[in-house]
Structure formats: structure tokens, C-alpha cells
Protein backbone atom coordinates (compact mmCIF):
# COMPACT_ATOMS: atom_id res chain seq x y z
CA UNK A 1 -20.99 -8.20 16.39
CA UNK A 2 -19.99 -5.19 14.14
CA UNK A 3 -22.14 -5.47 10.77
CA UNK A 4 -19.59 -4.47 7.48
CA UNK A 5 -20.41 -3.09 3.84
CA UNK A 6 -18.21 -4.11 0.71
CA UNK A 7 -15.67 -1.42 0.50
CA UNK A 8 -15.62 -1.04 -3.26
CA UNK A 9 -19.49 -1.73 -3.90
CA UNK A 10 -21.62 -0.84 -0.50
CA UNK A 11 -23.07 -4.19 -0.51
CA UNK A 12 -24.50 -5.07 3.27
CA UNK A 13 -22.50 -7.99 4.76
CA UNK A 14 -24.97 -9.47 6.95
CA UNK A 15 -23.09 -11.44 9.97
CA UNK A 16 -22.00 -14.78 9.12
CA UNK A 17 -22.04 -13.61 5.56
CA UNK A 18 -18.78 -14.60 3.20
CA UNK A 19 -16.71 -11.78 3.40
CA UNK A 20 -13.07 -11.00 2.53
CA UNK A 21 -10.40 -9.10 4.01
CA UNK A 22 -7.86 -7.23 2.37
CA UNK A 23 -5.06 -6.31 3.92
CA UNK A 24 -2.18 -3.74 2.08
CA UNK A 25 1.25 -3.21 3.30
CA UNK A 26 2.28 -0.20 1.48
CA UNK A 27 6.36 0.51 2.79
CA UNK A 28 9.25 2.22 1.13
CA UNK A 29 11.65 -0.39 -0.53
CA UNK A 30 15.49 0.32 -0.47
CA UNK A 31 17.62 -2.05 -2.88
CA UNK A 32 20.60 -1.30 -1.01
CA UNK A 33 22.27 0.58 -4.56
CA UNK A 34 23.69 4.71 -4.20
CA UNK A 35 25.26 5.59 -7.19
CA UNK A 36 27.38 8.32 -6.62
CA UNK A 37 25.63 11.31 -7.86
CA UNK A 38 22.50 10.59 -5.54
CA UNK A 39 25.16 10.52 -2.66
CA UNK A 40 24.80 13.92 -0.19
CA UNK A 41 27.41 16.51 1.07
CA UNK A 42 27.24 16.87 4.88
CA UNK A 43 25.53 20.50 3.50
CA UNK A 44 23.28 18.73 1.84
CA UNK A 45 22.31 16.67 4.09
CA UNK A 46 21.97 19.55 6.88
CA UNK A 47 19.26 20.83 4.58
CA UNK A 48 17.14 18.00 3.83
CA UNK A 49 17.14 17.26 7.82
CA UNK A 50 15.92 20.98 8.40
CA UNK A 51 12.99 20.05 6.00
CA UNK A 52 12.35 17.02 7.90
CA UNK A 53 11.48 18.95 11.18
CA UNK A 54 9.28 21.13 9.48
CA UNK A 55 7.20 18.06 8.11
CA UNK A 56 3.95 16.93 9.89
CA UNK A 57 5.57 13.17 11.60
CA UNK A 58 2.53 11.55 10.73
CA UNK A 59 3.05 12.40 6.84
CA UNK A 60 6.84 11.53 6.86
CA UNK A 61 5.42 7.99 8.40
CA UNK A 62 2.97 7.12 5.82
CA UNK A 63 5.64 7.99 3.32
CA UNK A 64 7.61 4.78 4.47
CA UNK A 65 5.00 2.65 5.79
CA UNK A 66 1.11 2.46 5.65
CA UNK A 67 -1.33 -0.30 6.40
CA UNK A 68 -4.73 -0.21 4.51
CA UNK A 69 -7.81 -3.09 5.09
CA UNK A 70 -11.14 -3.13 4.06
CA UNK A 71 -13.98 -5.81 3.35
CA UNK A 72 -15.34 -7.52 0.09
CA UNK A 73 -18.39 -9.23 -1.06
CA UNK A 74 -17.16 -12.52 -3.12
CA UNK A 75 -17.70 -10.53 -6.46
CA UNK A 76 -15.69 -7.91 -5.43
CA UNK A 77 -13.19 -9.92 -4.24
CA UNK A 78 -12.63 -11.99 -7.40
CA UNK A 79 -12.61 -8.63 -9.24
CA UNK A 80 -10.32 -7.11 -6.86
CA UNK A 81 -8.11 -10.03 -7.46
CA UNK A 82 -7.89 -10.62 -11.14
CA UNK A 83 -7.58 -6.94 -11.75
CA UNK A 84 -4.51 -6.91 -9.70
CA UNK A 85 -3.53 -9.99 -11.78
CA UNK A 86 -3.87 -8.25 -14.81
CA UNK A 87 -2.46 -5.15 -14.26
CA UNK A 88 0.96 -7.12 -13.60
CA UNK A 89 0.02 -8.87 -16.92
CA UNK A 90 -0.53 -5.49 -18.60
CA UNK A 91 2.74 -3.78 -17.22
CA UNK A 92 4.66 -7.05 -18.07
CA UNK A 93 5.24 -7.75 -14.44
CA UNK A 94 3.51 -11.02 -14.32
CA UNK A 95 1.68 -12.34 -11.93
CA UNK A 96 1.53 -9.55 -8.68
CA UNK A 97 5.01 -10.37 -6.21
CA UNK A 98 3.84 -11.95 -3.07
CA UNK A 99 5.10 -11.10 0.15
CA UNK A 100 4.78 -13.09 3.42
């Protein structure tokens, strides 16, 4: 069995130990709204396509989507949590959107 250490404070997380995954679906969100200035000319859009071949894939992917995961110790994890909470708080979000 793989041994772990909390991500954010090194702790050892002996097997059998309580532990806590996180798991972070970072992806590009499109509302589905152009307004008419950010709409492209067919020149336009020849260049930004040219740019896009000359990009590394692997970067243009993690621009639109990216998976992140890493372990906690319990104190971590309720840190990790209610700083998320209260950075929504803060920016007058609320409570962080949840996503299933």
C-alpha cells in the first residue's frame, strides 16, 4: 500500500490513517454570450488559428481543462475548507458554487 504526506503541511499519513482527498476540476467556462465587438473576421480568425499550431498541445489543454488531487491531514483539511469558504465570503460570492 502506497504511504502519502499532507500536501500542504508534509505530515506522514501512516496507512489506515484519516486522510482526505481533494480533487479540483479546473475547465474553461463559456456562458454562451458574444457581443459583437469580441466577434472575429474570417482574417482574424485565420490568425489566431496560425497561433494555435505554434502552441505546445499540452499547454492549449490545460488552458481549458486541468485536474489537480492531493492528500490532507484532518487539520489541513478543515483549513483547506473554511479558507475556501471564506474567500467566497470575502469576495461577496458566498458560500464556494458546488459542482457535481
Amino acid at each position: 500500500m502506497k504511504s502519502h504526506s499532507c500536501f500542504r503541511c508534509g505530515r506522514y499519513l501512516a496507512p489506515g490513517a484519516v486522510k482526505y482527498f481533494v480533487h479540483i476540476r479546473v475547465f474553461s467556462d463559456f456562458d454562451g454570450f458574444l457581443s459583437t465587438s469580441d466577434v472575429a473576421g474570417e482574417e482574424e480568425l485565420g490568425q489566431i488559428l496560425k497561433e494555435i499550431e505554434l502552441r505546445d498541445p499540452e499547454e492549449l489543454e490545460n488552458e481549458v481543462y486541468q485536474e489537480l488531487g492531493f492528500s490532507l491531514c484532518k487539520g489541513c483539511r478543515d483549513r483547506f475548507v473554511q479558507e475556501t469558504s471564506d474567500m467566497g465570503a470575502r469576495n461577496g460570492n458566498g458560500s464556494p458554487m458546488m459542482y457535481s
